[in-house]
PDB file of N, CA and C in Angstrom:
ATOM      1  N   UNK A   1     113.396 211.735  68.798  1.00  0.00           N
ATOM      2  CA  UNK A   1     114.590 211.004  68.440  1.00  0.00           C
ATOM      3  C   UNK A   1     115.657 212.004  68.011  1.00  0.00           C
ATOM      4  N   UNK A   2     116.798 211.875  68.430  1.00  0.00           N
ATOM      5  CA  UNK A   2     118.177 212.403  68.340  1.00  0.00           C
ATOM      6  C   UNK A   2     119.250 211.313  67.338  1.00  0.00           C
ATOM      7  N   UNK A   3     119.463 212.056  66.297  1.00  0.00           N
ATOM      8  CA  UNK A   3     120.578 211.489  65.465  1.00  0.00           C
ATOM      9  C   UNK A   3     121.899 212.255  65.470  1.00  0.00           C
ATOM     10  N   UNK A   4     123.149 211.983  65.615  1.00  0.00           N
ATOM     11  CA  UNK A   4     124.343 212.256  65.304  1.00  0.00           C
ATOM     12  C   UNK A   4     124.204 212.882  63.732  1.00  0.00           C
ATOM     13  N   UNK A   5     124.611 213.902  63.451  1.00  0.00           N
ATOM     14  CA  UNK A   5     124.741 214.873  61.877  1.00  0.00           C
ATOM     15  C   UNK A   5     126.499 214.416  61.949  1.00  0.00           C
ATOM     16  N   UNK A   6     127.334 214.109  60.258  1.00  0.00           N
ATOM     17  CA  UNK A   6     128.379 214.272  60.290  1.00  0.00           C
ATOM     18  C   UNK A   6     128.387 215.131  58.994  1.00  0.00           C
ATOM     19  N   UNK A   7     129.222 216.213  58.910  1.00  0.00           N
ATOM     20  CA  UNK A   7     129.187 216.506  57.580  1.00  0.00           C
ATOM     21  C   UNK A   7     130.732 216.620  57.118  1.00  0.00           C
ATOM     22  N   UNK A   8     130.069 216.472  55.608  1.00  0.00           N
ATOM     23  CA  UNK A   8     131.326 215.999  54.710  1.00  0.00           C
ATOM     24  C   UNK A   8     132.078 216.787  54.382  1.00  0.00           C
ATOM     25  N   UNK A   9     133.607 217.086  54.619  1.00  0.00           N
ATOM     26  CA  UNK A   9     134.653 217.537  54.500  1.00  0.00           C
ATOM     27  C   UNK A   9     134.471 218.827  53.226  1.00  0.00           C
ATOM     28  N   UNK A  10     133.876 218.260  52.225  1.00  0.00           N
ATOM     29  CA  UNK A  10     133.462 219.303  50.913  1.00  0.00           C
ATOM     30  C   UNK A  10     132.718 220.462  51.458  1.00  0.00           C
ATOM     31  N   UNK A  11     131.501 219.864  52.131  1.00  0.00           N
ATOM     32  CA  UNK A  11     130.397 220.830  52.250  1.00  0.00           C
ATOM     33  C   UNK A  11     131.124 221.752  53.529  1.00  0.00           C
ATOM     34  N   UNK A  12     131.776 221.308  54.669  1.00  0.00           N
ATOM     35  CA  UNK A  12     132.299 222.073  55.275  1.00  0.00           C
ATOM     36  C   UNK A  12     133.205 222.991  54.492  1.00  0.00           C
ATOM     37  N   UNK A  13     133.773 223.417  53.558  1.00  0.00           N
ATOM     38  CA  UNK A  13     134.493 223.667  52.762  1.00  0.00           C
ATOM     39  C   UNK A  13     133.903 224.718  52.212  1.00  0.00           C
ATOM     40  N   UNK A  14     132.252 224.129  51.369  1.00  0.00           N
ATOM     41  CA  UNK A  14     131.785 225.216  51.046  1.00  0.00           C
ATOM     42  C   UNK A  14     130.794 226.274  51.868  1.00  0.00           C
ATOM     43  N   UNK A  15     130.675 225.772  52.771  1.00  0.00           N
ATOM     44  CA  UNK A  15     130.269 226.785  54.047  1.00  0.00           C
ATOM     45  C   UNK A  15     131.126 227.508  54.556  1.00  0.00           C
ATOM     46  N   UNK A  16     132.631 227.243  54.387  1.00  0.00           N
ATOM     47  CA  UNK A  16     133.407 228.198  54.587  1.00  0.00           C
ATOM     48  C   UNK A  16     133.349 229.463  53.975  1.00  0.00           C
ATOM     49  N   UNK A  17     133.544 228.893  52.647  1.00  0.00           N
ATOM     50  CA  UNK A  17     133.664 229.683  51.502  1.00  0.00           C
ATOM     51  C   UNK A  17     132.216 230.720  51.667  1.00  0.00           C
ATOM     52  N   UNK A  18     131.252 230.521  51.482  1.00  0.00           N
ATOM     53  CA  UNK A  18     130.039 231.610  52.103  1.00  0.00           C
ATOM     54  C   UNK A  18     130.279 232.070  53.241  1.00  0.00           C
ATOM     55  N   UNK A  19     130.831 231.842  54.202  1.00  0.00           N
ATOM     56  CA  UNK A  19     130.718 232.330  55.382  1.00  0.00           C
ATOM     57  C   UNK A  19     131.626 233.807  55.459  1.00  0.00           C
ATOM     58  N   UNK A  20     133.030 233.365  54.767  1.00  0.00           N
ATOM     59  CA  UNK A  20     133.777 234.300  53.882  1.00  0.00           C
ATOM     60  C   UNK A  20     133.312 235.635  53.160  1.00  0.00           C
ATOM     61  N   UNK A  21     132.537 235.127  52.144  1.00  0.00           N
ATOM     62  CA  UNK A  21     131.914 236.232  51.392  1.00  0.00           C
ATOM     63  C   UNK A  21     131.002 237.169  52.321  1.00  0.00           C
ATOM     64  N   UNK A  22     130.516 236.399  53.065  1.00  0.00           N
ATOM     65  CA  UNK A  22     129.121 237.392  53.792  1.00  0.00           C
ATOM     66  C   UNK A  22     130.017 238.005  54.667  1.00  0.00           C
ATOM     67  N   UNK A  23     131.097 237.328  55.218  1.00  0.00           N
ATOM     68  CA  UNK A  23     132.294 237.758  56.232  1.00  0.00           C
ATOM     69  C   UNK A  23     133.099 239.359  55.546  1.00  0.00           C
ATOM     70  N   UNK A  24     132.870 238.994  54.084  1.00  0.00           N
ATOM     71  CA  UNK A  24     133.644 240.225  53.484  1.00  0.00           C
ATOM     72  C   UNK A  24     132.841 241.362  53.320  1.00  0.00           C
ATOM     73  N   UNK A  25     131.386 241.140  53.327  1.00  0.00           N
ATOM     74  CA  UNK A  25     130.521 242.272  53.232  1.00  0.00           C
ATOM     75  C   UNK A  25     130.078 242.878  54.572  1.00  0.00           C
ATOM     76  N   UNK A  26     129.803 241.926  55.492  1.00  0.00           N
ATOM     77  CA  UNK A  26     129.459 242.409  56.705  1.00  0.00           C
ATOM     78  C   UNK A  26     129.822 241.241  57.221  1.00  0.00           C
ATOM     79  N   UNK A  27     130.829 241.287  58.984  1.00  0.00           N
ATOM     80  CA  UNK A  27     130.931 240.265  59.945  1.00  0.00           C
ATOM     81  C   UNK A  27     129.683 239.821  60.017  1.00  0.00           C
ATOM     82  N   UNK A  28     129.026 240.772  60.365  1.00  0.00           N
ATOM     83  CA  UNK A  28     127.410 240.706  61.593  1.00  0.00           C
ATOM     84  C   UNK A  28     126.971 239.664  59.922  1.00  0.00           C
ATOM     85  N   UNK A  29     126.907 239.653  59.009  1.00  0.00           N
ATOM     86  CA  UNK A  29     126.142 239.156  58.452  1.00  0.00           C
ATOM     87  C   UNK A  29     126.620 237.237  58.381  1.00  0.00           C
ATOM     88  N   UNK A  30     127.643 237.011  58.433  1.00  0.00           N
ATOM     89  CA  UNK A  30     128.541 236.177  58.515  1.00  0.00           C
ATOM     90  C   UNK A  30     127.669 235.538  59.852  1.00  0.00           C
ATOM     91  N   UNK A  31     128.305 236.118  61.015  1.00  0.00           N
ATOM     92  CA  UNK A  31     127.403 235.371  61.758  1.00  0.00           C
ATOM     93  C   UNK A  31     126.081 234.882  62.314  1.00  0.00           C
ATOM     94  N   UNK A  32     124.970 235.813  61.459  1.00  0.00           N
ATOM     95  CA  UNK A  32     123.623 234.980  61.346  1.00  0.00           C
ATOM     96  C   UNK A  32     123.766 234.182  60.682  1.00  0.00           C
ATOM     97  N   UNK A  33     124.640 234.055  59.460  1.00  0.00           N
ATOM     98  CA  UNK A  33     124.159 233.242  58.733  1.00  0.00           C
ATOM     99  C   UNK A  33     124.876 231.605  59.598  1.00  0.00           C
ATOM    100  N   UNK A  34     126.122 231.480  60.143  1.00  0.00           N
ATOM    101  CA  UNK A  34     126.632 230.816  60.504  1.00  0.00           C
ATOM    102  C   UNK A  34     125.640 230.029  61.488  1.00  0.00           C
ATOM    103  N   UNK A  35     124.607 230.820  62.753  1.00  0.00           N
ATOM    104  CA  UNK A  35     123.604 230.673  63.119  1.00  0.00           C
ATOM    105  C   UNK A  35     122.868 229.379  62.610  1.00  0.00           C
ATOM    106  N   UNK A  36     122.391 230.675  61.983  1.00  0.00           N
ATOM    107  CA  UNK A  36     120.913 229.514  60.993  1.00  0.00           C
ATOM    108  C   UNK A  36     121.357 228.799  60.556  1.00  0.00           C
ATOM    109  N   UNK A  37     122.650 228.309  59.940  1.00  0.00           N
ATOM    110  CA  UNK A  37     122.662 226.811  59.615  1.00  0.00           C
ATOM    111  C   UNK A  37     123.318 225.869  61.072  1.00  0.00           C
ATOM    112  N   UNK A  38     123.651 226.659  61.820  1.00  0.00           N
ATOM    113  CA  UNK A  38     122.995 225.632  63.128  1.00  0.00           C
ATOM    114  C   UNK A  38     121.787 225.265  63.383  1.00  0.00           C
ATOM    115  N   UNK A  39     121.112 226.486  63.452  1.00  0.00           N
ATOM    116  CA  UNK A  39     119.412 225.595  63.665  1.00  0.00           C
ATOM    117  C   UNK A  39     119.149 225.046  62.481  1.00  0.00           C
ATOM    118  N   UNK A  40     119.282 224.422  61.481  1.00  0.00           N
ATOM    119  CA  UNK A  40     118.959 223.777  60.406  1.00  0.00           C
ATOM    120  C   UNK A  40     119.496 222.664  60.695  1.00  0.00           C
ATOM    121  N   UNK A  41     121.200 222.415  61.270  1.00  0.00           N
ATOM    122  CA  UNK A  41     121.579 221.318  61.588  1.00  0.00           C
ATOM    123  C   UNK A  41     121.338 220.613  62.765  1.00  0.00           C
ATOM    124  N   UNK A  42     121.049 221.252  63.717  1.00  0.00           N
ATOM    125  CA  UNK A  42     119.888 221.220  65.015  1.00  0.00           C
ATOM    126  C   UNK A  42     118.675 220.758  64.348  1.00  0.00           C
ATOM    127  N   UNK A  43     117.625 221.156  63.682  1.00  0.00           N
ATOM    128  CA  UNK A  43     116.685 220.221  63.533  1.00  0.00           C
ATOM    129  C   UNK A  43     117.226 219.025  62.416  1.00  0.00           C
ATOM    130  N   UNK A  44     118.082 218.833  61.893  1.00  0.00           N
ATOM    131  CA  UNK A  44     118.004 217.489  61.305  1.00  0.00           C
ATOM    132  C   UNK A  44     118.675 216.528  62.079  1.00  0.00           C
ATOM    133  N   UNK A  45     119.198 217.025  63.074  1.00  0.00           N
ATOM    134  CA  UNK A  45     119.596 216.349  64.333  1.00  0.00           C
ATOM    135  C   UNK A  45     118.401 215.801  64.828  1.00  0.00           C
ATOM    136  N   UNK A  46     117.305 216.594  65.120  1.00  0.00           N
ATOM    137  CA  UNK A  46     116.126 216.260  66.337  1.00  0.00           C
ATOM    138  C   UNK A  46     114.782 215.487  65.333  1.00  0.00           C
ATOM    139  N   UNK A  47     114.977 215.703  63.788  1.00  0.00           N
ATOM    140  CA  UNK A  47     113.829 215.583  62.988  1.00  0.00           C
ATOM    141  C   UNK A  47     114.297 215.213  61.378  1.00  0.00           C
ATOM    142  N   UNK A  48     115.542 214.297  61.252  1.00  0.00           N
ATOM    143  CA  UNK A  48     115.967 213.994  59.955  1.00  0.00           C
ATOM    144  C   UNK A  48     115.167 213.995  59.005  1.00  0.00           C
ATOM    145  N   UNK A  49     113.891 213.410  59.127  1.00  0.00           N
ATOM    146  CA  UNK A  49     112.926 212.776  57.959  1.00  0.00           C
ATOM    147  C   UNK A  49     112.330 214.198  57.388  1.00  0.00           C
ATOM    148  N   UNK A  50     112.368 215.087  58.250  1.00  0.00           N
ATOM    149  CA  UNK A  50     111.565 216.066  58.239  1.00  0.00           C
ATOM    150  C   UNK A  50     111.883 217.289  56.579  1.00  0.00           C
ATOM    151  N   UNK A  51     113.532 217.155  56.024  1.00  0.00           N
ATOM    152  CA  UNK A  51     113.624 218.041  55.026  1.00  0.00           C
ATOM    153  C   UNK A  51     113.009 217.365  54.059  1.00  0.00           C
ATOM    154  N   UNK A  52     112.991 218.129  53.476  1.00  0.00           N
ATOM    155  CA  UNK A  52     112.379 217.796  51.365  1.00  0.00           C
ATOM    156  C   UNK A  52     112.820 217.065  50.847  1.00  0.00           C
ATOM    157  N   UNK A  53     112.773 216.184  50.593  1.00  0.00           N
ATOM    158  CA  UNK A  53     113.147 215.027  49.147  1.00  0.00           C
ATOM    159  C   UNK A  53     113.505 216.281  48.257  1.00  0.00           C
ATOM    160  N   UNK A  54     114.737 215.913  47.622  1.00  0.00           N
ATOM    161  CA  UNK A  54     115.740 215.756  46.626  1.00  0.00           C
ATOM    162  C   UNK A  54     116.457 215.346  45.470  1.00  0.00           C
ATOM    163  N   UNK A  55     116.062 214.755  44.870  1.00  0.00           N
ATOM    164  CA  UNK A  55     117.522 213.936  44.037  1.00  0.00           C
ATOM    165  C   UNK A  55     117.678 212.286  45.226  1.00  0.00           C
ATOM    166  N   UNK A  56     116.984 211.627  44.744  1.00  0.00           N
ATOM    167  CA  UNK A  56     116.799 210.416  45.333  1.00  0.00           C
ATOM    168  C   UNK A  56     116.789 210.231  46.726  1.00  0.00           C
ATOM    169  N   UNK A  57     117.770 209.597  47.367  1.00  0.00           N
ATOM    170  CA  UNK A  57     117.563 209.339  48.696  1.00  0.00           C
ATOM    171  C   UNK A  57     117.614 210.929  49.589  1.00  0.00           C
ATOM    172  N   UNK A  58     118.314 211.820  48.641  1.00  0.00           N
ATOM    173  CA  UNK A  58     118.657 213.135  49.510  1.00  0.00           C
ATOM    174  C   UNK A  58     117.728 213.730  50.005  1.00  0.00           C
ATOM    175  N   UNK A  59     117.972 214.382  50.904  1.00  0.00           N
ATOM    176  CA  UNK A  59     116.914 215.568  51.269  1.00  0.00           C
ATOM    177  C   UNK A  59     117.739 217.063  52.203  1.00  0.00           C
ATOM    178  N   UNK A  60     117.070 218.036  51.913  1.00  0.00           N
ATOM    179  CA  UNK A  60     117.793 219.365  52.426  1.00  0.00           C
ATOM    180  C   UNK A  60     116.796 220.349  52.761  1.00  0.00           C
ATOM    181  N   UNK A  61     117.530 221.228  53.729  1.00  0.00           N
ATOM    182  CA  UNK A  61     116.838 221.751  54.690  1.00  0.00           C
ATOM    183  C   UNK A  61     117.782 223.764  53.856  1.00  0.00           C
ATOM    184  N   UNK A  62     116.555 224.663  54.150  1.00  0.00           N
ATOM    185  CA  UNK A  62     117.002 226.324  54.114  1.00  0.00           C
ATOM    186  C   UNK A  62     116.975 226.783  55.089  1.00  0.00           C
ATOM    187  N   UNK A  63     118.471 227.500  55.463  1.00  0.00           N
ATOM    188  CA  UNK A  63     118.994 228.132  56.481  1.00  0.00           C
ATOM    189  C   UNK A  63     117.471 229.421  56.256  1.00  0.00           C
ATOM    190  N   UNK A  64     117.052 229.465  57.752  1.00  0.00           N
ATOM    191  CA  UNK A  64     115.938 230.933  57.154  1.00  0.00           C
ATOM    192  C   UNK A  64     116.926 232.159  56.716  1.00  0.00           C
ATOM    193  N   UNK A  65     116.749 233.404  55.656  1.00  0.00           N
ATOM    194  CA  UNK A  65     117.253 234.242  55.220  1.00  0.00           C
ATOM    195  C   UNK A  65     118.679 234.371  54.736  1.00  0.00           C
ATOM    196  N   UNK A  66     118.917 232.937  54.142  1.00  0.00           N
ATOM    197  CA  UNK A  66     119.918 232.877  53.580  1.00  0.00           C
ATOM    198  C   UNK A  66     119.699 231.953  51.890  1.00  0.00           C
ATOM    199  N   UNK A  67     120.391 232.123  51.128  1.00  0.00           N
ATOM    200  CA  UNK A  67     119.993 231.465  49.833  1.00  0.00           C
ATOM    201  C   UNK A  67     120.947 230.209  49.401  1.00  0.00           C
ATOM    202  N   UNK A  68     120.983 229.552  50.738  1.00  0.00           N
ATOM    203  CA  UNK A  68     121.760 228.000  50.331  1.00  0.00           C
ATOM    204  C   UNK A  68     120.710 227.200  51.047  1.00  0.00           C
ATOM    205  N   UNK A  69     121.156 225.669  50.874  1.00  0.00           N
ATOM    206  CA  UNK A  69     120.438 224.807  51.083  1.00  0.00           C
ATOM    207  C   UNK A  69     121.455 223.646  51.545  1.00  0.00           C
ATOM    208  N   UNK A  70     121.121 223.029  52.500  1.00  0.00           N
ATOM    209  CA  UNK A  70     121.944 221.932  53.266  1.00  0.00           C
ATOM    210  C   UNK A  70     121.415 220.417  52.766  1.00  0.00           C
ATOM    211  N   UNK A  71     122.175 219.871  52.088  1.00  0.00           N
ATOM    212  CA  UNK A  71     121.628 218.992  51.515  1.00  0.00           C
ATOM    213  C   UNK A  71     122.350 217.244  52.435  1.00  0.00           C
ATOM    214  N   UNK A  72     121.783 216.570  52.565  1.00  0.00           N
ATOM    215  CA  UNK A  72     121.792 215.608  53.421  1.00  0.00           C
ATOM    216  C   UNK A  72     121.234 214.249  53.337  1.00  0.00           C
ATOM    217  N   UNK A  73     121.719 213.238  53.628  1.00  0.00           N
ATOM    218  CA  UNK A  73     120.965 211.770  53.542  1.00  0.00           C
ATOM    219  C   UNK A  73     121.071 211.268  54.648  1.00  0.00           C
ATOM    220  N   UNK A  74     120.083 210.621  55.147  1.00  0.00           N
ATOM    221  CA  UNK A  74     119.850 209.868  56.233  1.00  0.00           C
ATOM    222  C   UNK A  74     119.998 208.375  56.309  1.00  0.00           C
ATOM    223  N   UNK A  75     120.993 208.327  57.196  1.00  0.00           N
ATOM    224  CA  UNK A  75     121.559 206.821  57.153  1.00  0.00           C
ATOM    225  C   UNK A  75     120.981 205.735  58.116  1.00  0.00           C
ATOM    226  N   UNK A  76     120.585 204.750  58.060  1.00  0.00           N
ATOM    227  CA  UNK A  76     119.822 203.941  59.114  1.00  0.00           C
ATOM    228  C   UNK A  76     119.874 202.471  58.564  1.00  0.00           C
ATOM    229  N   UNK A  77     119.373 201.487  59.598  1.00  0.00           N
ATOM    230  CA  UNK A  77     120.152 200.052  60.122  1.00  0.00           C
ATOM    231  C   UNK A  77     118.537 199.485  60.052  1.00  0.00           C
ATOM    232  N   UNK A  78     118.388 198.685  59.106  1.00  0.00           N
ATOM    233  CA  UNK A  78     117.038 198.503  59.119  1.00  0.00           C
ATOM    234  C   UNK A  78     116.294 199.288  59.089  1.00  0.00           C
ATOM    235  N   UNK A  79     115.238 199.396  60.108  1.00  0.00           N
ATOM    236  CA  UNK A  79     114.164 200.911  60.011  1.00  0.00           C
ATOM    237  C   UNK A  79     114.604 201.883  61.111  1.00  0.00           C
ATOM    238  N   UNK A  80     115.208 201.591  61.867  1.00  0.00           N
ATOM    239  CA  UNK A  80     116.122 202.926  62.649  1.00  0.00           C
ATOM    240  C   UNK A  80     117.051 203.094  62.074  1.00  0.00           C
ATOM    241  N   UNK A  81     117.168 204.835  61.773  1.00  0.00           N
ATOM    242  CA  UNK A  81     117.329 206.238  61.769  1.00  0.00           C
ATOM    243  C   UNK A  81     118.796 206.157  62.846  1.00  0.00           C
ATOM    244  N   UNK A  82     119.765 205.975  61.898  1.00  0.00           N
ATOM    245  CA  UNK A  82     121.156 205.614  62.913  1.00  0.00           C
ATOM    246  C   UNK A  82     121.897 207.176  63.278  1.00  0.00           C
ATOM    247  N   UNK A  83     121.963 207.771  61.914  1.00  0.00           N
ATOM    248  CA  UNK A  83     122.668 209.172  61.517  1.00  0.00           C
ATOM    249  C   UNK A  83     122.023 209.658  60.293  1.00  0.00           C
ATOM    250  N   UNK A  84     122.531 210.995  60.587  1.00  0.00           N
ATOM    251  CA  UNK A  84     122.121 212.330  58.983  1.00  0.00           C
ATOM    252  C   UNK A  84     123.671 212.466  58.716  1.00  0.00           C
ATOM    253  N   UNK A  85     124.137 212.613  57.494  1.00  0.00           N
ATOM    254  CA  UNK A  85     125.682 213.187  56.826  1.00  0.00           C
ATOM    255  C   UNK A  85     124.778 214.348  55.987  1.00  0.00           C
ATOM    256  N   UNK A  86     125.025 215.963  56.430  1.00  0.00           N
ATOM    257  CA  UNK A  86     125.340 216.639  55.058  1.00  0.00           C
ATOM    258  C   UNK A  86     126.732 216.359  54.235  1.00  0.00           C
ATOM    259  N   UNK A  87     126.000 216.674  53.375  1.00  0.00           N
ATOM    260  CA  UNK A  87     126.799 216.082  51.661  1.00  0.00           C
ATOM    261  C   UNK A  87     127.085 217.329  50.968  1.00  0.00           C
ATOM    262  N   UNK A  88     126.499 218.545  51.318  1.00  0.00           N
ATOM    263  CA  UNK A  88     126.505 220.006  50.381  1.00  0.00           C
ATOM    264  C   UNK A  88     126.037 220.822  51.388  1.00  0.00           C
ATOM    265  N   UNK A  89     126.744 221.828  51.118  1.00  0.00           N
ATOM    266  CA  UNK A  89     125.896 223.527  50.988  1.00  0.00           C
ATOM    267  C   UNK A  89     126.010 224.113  49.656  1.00  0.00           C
ATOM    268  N   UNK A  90     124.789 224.455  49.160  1.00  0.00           N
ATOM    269  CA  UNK A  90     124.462 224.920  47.538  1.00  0.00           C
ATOM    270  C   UNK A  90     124.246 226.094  47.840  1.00  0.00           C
ATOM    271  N   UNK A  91     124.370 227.205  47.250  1.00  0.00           N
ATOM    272  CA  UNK A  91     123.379 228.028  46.869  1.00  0.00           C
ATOM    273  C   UNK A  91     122.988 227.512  45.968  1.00  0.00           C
ATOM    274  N   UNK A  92     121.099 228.636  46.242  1.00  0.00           N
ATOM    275  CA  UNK A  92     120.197 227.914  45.349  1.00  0.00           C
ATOM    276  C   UNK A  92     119.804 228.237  43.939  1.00  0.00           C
ATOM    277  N   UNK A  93     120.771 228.870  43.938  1.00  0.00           N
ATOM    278  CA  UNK A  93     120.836 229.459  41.813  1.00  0.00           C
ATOM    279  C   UNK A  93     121.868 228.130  41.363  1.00  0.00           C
ATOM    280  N   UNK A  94     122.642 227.601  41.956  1.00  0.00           N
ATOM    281  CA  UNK A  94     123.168 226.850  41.423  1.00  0.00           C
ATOM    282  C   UNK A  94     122.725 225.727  40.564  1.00  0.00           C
ATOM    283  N   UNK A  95     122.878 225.309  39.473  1.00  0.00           N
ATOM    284  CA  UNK A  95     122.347 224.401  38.237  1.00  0.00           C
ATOM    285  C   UNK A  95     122.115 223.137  39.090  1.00  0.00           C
ATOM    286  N   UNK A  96     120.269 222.534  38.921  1.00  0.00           N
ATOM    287  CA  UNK A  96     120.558 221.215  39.598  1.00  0.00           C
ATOM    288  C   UNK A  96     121.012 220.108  38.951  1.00  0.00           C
ATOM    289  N   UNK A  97     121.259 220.201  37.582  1.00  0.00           N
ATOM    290  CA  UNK A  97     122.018 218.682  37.270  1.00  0.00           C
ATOM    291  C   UNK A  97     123.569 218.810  37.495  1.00  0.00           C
ATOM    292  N   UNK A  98     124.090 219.771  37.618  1.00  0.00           N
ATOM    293  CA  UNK A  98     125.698 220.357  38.198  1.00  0.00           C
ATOM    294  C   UNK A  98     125.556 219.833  40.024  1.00  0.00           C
ATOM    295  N   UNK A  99     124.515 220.319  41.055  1.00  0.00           N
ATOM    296  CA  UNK A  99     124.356 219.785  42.189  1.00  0.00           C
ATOM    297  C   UNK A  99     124.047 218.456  42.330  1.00  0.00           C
ATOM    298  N   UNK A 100     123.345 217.655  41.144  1.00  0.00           N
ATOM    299  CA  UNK A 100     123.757 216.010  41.350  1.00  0.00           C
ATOM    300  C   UNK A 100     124.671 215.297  41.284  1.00  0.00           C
ATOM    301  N   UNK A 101     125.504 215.734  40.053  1.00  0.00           N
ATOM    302  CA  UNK A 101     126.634 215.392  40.016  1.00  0.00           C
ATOM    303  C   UNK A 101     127.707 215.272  41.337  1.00  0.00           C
ATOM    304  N   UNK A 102     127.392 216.759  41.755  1.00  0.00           N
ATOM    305  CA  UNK A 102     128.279 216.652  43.050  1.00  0.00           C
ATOM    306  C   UNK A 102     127.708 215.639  44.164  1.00  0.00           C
ATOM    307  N   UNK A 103     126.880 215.289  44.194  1.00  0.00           N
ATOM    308  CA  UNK A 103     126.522 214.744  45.188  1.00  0.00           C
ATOM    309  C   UNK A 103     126.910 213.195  45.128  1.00  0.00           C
ATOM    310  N   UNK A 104     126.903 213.018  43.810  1.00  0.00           N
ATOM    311  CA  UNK A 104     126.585 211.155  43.195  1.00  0.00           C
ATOM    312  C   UNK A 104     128.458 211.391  43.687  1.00  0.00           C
ATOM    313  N   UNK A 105     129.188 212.067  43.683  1.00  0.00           N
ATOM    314  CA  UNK A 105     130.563 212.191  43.592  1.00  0.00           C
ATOM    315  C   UNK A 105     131.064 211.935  45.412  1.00  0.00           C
ATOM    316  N   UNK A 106     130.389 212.721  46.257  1.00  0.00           N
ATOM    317  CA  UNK A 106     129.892 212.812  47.438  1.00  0.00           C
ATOM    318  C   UNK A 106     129.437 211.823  48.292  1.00  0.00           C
ATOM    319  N   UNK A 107     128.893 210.701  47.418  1.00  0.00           N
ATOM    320  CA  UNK A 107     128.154 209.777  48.866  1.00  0.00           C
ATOM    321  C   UNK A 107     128.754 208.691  48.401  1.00  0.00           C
TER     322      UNK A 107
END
């Protein structure tokens, strides 16, 4: 099964903002990382159910070799699985009652 991913205006925002920093230390590093959170958003495309529970309905997936986390809820119409929205990119030092907040703010 194939779901449509939309993500939310914020989290695009803060994927900028990392993409930036790694952009300022090294391009080349910038663009793995840009990568891997394609294949992260690629499998919650092909396998929504599949990240970690979260903070209630959420669940999020780790870019490999990077220290954020794509955080996401899966939206569905009865018992089909309609769409995934990421809601965040965290790094993962970030405080989790500070990352709920954002999120309860978010959905």
């Amino acid at each position: 099964m194939s779901v449509p991913v939309r993500i939310h205006p914020e989290a695009k925002q803060e994927l900028r903002q990392a993409l930036e920093w790694y952009k300022a230390i090294d391009p080349s590093l910038a663009s793995r990382m840009r990568r891997q959170v394609d294949l992260a958003v690629r499998g919650v495309r092909r396998f929504p159910l599949a990240g970690a529970p979260i903070f209630d309905s959420y669940r999020h997936v780790v870019p490999r070799h990077f220290p954020y986390m794509l955080v996401y809820r899966v939206l569905s119409s009865g018992t089909r699985t309609t769409a995934a929205e990421v809601l965040a990119v965290f790094h993962l030092r970030r405080d989790p009652d500070w990352m709920e907040r954002q999120l309860g703010a978010r959905a």
